[in-house]
Protein backbone atom coordinates (compact mmCIF):
# COMPACT_ATOMS: atom_id res chain seq x y z
CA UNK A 1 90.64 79.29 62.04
CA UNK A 2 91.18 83.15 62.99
CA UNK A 3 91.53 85.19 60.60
CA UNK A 4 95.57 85.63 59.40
CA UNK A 5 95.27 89.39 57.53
CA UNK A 6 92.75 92.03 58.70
CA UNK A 7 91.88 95.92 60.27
CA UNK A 8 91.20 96.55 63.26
CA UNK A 9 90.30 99.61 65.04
CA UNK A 10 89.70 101.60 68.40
CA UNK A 11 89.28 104.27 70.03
CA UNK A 12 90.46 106.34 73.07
CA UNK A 13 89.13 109.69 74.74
CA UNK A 14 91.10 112.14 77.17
CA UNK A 15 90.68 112.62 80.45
CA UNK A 16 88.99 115.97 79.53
CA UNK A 17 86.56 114.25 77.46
CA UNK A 18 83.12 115.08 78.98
CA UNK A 19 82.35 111.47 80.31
CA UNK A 20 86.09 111.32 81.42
CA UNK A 21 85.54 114.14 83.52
CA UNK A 22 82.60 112.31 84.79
CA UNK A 23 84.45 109.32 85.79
CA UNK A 24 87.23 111.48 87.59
CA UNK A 25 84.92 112.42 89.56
CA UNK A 26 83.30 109.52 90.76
CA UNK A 27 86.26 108.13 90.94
CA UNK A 28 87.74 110.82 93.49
CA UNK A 29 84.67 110.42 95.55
CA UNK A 30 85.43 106.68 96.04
CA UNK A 31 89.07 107.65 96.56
CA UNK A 32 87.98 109.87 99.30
CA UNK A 33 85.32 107.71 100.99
CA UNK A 34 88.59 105.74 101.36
CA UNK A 35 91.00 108.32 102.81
CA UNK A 36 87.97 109.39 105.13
CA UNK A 37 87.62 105.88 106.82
CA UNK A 38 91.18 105.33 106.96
CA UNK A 39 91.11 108.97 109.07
CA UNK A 40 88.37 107.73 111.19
CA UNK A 41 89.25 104.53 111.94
CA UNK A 42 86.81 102.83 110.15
CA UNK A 43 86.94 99.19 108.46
CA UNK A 44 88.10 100.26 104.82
CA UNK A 45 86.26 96.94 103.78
CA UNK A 46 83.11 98.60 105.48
CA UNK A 47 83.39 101.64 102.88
CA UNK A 48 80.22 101.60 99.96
CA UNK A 49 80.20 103.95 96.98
CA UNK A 50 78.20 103.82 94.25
CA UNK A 51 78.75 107.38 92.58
CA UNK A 52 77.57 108.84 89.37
CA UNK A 53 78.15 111.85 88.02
CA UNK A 54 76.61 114.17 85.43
CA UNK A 55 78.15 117.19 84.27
CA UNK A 56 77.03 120.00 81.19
CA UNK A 57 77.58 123.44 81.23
CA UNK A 58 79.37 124.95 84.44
CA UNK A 59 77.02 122.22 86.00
CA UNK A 60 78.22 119.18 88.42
CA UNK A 61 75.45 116.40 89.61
CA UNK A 62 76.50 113.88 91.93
CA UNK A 63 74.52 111.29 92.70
CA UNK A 64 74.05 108.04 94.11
CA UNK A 65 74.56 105.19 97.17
CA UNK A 66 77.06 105.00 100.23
CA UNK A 67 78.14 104.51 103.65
CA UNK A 68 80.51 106.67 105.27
CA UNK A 69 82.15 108.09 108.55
CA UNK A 70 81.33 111.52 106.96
CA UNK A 71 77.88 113.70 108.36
CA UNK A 72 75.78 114.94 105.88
CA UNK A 73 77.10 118.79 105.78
CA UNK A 74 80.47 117.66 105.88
CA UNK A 75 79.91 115.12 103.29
CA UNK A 76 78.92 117.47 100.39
CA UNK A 77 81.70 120.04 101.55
CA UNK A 78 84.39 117.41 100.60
CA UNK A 79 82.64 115.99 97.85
CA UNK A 80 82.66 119.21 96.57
CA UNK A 81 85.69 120.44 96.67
CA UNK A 82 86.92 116.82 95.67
CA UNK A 83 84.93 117.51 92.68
CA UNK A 84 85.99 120.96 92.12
CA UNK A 85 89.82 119.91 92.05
CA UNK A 86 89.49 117.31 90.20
CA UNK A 87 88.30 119.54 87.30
CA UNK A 88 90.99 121.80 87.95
CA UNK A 89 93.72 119.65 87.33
CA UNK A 90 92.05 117.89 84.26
CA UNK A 91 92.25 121.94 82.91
CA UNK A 92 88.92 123.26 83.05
CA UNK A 93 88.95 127.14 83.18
CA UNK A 94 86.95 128.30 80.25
CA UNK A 95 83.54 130.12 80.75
CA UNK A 96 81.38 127.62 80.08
CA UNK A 97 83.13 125.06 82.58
CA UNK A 98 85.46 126.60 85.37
CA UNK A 99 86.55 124.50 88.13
CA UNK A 100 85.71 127.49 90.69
CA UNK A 101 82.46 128.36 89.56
CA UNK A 102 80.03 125.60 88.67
CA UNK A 103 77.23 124.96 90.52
CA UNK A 104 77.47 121.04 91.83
CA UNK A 105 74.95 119.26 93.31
CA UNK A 106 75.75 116.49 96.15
CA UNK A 107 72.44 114.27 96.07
CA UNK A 108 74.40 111.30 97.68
CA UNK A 109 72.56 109.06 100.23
CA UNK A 110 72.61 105.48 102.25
CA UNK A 111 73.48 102.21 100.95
CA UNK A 112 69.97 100.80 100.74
CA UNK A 113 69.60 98.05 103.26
CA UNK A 114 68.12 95.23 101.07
CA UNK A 115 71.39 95.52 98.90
CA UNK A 116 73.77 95.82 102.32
CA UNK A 117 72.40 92.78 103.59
CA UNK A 118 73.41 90.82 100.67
CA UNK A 119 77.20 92.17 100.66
CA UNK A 120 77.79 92.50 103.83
CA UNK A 121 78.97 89.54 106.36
CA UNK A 122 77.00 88.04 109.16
CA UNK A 123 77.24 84.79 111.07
CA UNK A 124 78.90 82.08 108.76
CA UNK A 125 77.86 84.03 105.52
CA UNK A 126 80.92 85.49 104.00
CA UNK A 127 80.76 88.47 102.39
CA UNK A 128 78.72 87.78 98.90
CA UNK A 129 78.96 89.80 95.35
CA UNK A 130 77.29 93.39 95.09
CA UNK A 131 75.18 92.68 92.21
CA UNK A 132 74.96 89.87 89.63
CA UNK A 133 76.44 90.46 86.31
CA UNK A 134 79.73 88.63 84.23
CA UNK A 135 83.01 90.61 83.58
CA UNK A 136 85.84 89.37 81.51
CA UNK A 137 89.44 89.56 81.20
CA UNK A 138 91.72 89.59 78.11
CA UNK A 139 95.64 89.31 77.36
CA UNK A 140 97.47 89.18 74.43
CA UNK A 141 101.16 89.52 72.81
CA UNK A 142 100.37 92.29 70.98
CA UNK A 143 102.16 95.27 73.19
CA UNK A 144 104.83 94.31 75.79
CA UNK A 145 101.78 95.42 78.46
CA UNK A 146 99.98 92.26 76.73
CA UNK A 147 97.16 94.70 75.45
CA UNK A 148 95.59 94.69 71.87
CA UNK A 149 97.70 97.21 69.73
CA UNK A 150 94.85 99.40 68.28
CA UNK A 151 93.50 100.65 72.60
CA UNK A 152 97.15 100.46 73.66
CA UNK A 153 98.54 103.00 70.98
CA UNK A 154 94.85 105.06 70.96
CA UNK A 155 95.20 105.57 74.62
CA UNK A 156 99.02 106.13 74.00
CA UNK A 157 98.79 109.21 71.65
CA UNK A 158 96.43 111.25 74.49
CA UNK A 159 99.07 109.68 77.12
CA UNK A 160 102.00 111.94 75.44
CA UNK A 161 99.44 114.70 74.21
CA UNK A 162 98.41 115.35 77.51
CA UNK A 163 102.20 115.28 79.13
CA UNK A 164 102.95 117.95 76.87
CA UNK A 165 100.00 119.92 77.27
CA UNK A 166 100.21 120.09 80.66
CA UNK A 167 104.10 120.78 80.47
CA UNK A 168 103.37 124.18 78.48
CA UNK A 169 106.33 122.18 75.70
CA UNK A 170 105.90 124.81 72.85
CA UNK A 171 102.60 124.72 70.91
CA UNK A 172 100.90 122.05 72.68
CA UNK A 173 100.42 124.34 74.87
CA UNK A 174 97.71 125.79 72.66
CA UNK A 175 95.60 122.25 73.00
CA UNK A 176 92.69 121.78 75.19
CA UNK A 177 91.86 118.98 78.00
CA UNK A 178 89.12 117.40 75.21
CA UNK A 179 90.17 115.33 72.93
CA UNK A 180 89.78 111.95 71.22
CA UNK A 181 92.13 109.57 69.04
CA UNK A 182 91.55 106.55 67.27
CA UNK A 183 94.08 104.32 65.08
CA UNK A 184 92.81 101.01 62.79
CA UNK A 185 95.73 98.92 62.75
CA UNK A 186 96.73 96.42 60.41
CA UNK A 187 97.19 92.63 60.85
CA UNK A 188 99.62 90.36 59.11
CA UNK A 189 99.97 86.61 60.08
CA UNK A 190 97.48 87.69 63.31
CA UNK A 191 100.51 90.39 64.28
CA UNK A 192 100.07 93.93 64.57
CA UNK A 193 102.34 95.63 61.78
CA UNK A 194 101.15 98.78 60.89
CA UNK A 195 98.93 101.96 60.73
CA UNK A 196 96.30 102.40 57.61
CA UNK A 197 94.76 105.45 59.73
CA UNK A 198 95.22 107.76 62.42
CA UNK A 199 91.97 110.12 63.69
CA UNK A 200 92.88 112.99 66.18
CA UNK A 201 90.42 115.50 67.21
CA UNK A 202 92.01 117.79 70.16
CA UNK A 203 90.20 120.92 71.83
CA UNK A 204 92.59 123.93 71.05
CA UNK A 205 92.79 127.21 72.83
CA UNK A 206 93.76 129.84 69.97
CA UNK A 207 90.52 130.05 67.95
CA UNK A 208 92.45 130.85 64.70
CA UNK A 209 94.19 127.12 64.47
CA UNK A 210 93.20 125.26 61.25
CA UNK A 211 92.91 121.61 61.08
CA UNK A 212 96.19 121.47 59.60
CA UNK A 213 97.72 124.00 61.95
CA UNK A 214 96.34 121.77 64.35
CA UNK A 215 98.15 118.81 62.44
CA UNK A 216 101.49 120.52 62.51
CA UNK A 217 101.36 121.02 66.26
CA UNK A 218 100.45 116.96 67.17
CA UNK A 219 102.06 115.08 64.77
CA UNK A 220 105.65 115.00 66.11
CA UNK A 221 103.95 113.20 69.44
CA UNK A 222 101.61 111.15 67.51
CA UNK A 223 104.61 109.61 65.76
CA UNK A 224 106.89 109.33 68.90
CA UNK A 225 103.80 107.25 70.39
CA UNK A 226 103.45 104.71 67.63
CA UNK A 227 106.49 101.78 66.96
CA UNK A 228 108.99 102.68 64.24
CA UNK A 229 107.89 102.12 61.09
CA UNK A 230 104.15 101.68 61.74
CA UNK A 231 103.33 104.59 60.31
CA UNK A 232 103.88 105.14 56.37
CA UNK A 233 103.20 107.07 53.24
CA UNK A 234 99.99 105.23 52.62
CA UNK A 235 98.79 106.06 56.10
CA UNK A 236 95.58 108.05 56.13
CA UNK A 237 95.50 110.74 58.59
CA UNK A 238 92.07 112.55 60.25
CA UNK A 239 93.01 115.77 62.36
CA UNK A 240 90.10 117.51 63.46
CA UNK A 241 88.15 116.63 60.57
CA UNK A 242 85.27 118.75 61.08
CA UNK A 243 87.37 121.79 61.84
CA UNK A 244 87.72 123.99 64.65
CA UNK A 245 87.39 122.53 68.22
CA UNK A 246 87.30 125.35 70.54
CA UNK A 247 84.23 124.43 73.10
CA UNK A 248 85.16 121.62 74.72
CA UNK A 249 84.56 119.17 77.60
CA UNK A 250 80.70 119.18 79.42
CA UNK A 251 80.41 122.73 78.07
CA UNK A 252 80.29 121.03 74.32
CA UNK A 253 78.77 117.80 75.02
CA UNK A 254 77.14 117.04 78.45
CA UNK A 255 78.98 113.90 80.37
CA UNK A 256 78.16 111.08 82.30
CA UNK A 257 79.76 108.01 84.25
CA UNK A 258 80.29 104.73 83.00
CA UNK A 259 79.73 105.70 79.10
CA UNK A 260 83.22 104.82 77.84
CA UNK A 261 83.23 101.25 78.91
CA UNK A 262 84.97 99.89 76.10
CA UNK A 263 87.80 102.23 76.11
CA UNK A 264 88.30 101.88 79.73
CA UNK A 265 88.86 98.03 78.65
CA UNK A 266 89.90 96.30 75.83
CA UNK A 267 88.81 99.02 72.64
CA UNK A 268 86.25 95.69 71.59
CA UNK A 269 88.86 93.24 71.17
CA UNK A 270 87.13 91.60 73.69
CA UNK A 271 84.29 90.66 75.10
CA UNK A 272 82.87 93.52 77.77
CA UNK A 273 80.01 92.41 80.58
CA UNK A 274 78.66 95.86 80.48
CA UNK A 275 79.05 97.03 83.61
CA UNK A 276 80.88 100.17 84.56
CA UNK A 277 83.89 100.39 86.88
CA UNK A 278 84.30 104.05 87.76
CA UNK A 279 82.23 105.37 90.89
CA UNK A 280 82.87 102.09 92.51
CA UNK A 281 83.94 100.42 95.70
CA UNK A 282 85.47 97.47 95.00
CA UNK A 283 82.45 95.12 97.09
CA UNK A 284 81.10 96.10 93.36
CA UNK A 285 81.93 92.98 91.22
CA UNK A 286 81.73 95.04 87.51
CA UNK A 287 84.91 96.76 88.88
CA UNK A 288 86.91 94.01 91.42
CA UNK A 289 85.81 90.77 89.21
CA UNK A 290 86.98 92.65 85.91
CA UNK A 291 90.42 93.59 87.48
CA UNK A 292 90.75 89.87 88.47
CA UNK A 293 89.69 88.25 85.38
CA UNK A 294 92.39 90.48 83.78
CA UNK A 295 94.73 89.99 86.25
CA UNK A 296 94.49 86.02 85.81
CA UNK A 297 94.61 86.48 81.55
CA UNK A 298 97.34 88.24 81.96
CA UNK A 299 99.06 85.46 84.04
CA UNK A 300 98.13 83.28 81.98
CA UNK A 301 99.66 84.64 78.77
CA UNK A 302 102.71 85.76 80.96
CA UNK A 303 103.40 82.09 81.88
CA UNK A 304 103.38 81.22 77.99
CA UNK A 305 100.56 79.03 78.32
CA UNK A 306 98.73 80.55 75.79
CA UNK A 307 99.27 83.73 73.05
CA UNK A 308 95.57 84.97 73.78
CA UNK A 309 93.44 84.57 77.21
CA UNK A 310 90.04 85.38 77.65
CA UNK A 311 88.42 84.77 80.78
CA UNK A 312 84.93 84.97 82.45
CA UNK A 313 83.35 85.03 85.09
CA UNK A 314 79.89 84.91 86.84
CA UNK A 315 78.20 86.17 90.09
CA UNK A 316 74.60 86.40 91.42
CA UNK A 317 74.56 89.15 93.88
CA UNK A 318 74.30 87.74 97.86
CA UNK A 319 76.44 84.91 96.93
CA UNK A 320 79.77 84.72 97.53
CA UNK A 321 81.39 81.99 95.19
CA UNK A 322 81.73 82.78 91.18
CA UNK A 323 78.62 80.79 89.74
CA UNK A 324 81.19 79.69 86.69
CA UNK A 325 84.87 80.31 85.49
CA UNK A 326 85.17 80.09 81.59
CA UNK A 327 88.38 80.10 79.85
CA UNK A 328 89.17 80.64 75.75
CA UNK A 329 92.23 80.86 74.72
CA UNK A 330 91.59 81.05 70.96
CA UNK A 331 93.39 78.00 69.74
CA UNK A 332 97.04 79.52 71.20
CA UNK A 333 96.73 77.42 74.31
CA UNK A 334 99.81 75.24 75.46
CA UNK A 335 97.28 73.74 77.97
CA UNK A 336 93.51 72.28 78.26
CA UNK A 337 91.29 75.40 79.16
CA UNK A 338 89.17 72.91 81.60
CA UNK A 339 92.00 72.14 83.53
CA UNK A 340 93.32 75.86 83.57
CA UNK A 341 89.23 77.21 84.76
CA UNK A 342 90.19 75.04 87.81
CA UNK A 343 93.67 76.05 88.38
CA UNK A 344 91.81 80.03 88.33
CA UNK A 345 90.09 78.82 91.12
CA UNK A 346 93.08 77.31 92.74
CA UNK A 347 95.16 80.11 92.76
CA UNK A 348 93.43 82.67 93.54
CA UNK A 349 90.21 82.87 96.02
CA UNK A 350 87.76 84.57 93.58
CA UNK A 351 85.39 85.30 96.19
CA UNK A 352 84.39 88.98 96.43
CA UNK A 353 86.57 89.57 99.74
CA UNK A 354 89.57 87.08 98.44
CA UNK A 355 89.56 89.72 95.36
CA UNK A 356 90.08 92.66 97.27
CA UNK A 357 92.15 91.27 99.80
CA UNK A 358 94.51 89.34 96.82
CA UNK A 359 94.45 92.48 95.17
CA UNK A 360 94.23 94.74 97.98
CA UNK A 361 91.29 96.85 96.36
CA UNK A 362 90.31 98.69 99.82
CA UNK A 363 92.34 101.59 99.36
CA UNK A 364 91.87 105.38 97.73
CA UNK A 365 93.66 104.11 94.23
CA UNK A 366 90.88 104.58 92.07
CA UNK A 367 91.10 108.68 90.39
CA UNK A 368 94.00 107.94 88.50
CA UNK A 369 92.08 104.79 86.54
CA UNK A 370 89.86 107.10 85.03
CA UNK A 371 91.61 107.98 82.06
CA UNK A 372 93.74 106.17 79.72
CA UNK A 373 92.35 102.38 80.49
CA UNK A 374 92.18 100.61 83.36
CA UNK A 375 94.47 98.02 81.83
CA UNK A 376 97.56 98.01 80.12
CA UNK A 377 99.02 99.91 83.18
CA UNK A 378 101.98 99.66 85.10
CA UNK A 379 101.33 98.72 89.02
CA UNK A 380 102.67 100.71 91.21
CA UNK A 381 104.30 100.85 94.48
CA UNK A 382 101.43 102.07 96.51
CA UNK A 383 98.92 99.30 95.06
CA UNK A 384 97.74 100.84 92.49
CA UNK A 385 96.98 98.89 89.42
CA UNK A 386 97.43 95.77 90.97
CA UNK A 387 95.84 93.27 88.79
CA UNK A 388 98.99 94.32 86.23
CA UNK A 389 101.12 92.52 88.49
CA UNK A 390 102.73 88.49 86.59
CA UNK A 391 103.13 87.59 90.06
CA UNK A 392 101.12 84.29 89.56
CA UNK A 393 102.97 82.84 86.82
CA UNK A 394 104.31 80.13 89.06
CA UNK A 395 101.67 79.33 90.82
CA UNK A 396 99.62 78.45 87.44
CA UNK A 397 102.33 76.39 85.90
CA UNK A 398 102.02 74.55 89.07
CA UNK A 399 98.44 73.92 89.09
CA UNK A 400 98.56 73.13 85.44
CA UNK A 401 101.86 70.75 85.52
């Protein structure tokens, strides 16, 4: 039996967190690799990135795998300057990291061929996974976005800190682009019910702030991003505990792609594959099989057949069809999780090309999942985030009837 009364905790980091910044990146280089084809009248299913970045002090590396319309001279210019506004409008302006002058690097080349020839189509061979690897997908009850509580509400707090930093409201205007949050929330009867601690540590301009200065200044939003009542006298709170937070972002901490894997999912209330999703195209089954094994929990807990979904799923790269399809649903299920595993397949074509064409994946919707989770989202009219659609709940009471 699961346990009834417990903590649990996670984390969340801005997008001006040095690895965030990272991911924005990549992810604007996929985003334009799109935009570029879509100019040029290429296939947008013929687009490959595979982008990671590294970034420290006033220094941007880009590296990695693709295949493009774009020459080579005219590739790094856009990358570039892709790069160069993305870190403008996470903030970046401080001497040790300005958006105008640090030196990037574009060392971006060609798909390899031994990989292409394993995703690409030919003859009667459909288009098969990028890589092997398993990714997983998780819903709950716990938020009405069918997230766990303690990533929803840590990504939450930066969601509101950021809108108000970047409005210029009052003294948030005095917070940085780097910051961090993490809340342990408390279970009763396996529901979310309350706060025992809060941890905050924000970058902040005016060098003369004090933790509790600091404290002052976030706490109003903090508390307009958590339910009523979650947060009580008994709460423990942690605002930049070590102090002042002036040097932020790659200038403070050097960043890479792909290191906050767990908050870009499920803050470990879940199982993760351990792949990465930002930097790539969506041929790349860490990013397109994670969004549909989400996309089916999510169905699955919005057609009430269970309280909690987890779902796997397996590739081997060359080969098109998911090797397995694994269902738990933690003793909430109103439904026999072998029979569900082959209503998954019935309902949706999990094949690497029935993803992104179910999902429509080929597309340059991929910069703004680089911060804040790429679940938990609402989808949006131009296709973004949409493996947050419900729109198979039919379909699987169907399958399941």
């Amino acid at each position: 039996m699961p346990r009834a009364n417990y903590l649990f905790t996670s984390e969340s980091v801005s997008e001006g967190h040095p690895d965030k910044v990272c991911d924005r990146i990549s992810d604007e280089v996929v985003d334009l690799f799109f935009r570029e084809a879509a100019k040029a009248g290429m296939d947008a299913s013929q687009v490959r990135v595979a982008c990671e970045t590294l970034a420290t002090t006033n220094r941007v590396v880009i590296a990695g795998e693709v295949r493009t319309s774009l020459d080579e001279k005219t590739l790094k210019r856009k990358v570039k300057a892709a790069a160069r506004k993305a870190i403008k409008s996470i903030g970046y302006e401080q001497d040790g990291f300005h958006w105008k002058n640090a030196k990037i690097d574009v060392l971006l080349h060609s798909q390899s061929p031994d990989i292409a020839q394993g995703v690409d189509a030919a003859g009667n061979k459909d288009e098969g996974a990028g890589d092997q690897g398993i990714m997983f997908g998780y819903a709950c009850r716990e938020t009405p976005e069918l997230m766990p509580a303690p990533i929803y509400y840590s990504h939450k707090i930066l969601e509101v800190l950021s809108k108000a930093r970047r409005a210029g409201e009052g003294d948030a205007a005095k917070l940085g682009p780097d910051a961090k949050s993490q809340v342990t929330v408390r279970y009763e009867d396996g529901k979310p019910v309350g706060v025992t601690q809060i941890v905050l540590s924000t970058q902040h301009l005016d060098e003369t702030l004090t933790s509790a200065d600091v404290r002052k200044i976030v706490e109003p939003y903090i508390r307009s991003a958590l339910p009523e009542g979650w947060i009580s006298k008994d709460t423990v709170w942690h605002v930049n505990p070590t102090g002042k937070f002036v040097v932020g972002g790659p200038d403070g901490d050097a960043g890479l792609t792909g290191r906050k894997i767990i908050v870009d999912t499920y803050g470990g209330a879940a199982p993760h594959g351990g792949g990465a999703f930002s930097g790539k195209d969506p041929t790349k089954v860490d990013r397109s099989a994670a969004y549909a094994a989400r996309y089916l929990a999510k169905n699955v807990v919005a057609a009430k057949l269970a309280d909690r979904c987890t779902i796997q799923l397996a590739y081997a790269i060359g080969v098109s069809d998911p090797l397995a399809v694994y269902v738990d649903l933690h003793g909430t299920g109103k439904v026999d999780e072998a029979k569900l595993e082959k209503a998954l397949r019935e309902v949706m074509n999990l094949r690497p090309r029935g993803i992104r064409e179910h999902l429509n994946l080929n597309k340059p919707i991929y910069a703004r999942t680089a911060a804040y989770g790429h679940f938990g989202r609402k989808a949006t009219r131009d296709g973004g985030f949409s493996w947050e659609r419900t729109d198979l709940v039919d379909a699987l009471r169907k399958a399941v009837a």
